[in-house]
Protein backbone atom coordinates (compact mmCIF):
# COMPACT_ATOMS: atom_id res chain seq x y z
CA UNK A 1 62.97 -5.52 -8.42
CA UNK A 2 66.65 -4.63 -7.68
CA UNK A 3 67.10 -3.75 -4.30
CA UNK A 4 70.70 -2.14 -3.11
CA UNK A 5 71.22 -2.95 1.04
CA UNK A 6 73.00 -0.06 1.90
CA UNK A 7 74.72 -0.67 5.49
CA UNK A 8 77.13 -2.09 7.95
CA UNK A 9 78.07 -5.82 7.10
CA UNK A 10 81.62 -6.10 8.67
CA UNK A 11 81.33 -4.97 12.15
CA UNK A 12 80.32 -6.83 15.01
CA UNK A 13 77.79 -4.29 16.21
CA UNK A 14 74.31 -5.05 16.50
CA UNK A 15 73.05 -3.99 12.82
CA UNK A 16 76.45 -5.26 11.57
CA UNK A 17 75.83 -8.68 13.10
CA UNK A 18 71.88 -8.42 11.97
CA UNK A 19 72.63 -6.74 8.37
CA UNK A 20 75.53 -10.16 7.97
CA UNK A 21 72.35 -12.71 8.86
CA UNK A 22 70.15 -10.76 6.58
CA UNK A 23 72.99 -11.60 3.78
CA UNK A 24 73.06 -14.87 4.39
CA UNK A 25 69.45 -15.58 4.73
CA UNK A 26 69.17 -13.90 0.78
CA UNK A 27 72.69 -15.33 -0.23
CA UNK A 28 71.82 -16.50 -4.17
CA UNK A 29 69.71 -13.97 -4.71
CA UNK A 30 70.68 -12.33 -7.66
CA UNK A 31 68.07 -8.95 -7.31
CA UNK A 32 69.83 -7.96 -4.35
CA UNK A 33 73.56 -5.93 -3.99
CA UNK A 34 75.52 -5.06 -1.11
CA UNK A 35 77.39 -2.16 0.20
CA UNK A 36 80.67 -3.23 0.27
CA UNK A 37 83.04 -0.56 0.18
CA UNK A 38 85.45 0.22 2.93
CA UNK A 39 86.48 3.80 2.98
CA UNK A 40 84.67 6.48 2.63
CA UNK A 41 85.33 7.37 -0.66
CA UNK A 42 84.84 3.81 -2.02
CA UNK A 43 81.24 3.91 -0.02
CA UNK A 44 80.27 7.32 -1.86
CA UNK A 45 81.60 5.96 -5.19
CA UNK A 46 79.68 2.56 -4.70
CA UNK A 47 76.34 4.81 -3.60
CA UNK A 48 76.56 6.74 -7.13
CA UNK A 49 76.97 3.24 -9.15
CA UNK A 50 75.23 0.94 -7.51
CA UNK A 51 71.95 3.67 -6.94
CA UNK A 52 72.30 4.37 -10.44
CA UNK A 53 71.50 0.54 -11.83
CA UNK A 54 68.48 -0.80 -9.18
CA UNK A 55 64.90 0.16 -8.57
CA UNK A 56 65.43 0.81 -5.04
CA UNK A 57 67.82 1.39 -1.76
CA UNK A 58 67.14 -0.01 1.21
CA UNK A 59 69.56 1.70 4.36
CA UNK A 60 69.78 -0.55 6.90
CA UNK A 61 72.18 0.92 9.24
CA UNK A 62 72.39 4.03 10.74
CA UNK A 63 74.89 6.18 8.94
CA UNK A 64 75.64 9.90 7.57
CA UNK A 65 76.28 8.01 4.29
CA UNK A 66 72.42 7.39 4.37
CA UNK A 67 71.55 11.46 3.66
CA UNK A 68 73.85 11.35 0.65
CA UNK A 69 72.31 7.52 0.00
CA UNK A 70 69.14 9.15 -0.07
CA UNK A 71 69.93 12.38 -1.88
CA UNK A 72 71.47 10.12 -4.64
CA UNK A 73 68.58 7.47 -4.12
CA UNK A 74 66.06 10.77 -5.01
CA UNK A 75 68.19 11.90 -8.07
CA UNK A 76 67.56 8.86 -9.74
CA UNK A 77 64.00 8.21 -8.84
CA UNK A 78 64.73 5.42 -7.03
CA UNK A 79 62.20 3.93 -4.14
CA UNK A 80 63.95 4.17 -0.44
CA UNK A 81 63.50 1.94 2.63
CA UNK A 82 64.84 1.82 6.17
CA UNK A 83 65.35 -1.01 7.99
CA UNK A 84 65.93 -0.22 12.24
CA UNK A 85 67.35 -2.77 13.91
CA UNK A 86 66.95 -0.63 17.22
CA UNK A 87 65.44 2.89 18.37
CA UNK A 88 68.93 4.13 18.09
CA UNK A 89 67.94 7.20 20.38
CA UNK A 90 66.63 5.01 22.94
CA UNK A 91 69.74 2.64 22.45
CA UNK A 92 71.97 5.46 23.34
CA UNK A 93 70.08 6.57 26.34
CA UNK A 94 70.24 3.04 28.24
CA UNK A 95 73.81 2.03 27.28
CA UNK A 96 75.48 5.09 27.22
CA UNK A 97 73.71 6.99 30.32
CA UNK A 98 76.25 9.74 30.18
CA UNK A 99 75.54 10.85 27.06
CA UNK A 100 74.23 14.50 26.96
CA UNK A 101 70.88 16.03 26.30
CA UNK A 102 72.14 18.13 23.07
CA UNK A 103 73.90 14.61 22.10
CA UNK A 104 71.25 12.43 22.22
CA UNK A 105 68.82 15.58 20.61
CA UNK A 106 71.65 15.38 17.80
CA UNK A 107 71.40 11.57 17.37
CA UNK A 108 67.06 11.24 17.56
CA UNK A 109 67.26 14.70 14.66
CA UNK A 110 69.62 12.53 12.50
CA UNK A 111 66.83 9.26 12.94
CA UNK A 112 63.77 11.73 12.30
CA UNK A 113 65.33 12.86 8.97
CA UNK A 114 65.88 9.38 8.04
CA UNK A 115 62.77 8.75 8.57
CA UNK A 116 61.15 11.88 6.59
CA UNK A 117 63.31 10.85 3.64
CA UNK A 118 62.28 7.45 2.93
CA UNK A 119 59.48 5.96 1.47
CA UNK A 120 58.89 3.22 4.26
CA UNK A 121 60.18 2.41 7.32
């Protein structure tokens, strides 16, 4: 099975740091690609050709790319998996205590679609 990561590998973030160990721990495996496009129009691009030629995505960072990951991901019949590194909700509530009630409702909406639209968590 040909699995497409779909996901933060450059930053130094926690799911960037965790998606870069999850690399290395498959490095040589040939069933397995990588998002590695830097803009947003390369990301979208890379979503469209790289969906199109595995059996299935697996988002493992929290993104809007993901909808139009999965949207794609559907269009081609292709399985879909999430990996969470974190309750991102919950995340947002202890480190960023400021951060409003119709914020964090905005954030924990995006998560629950996520997690509607995949096939496993």
């Amino acid at each position: 099975m040909r699995v497409f990561f779909v996901g933060d590998f450059i930053n130094d973030t926690g799911p960037g740091v965790a998606n870069r160990m999850l690399r290395e721990g498959l490095k040589g495996n040939d069933a397995v690609m990588y998002s590695d496009g830097r803009t947003r129009i390369s990301r979208i691009l890379e979503l469209l050709f790289k969906i199109a030629i595995v059996d299935g995505v697996c988002f493992c960072s929290p993104s809007k790319l993901n909808i139009i990951g999965i949207i794609l991901a559907r269009l081609f019949g292709k399985r879909t998996f999430y990996i969470m590194h974190g309750y991102l909700t919950y995340e947002n509530q202890i480190n960023q205590p400021h951060t409003s009630t119709k914020a964090l409702l905005k954030i924990k909406r995006f998560e629950q679609c996520i997690f509607r639209n995949v096939a496993k968590v």
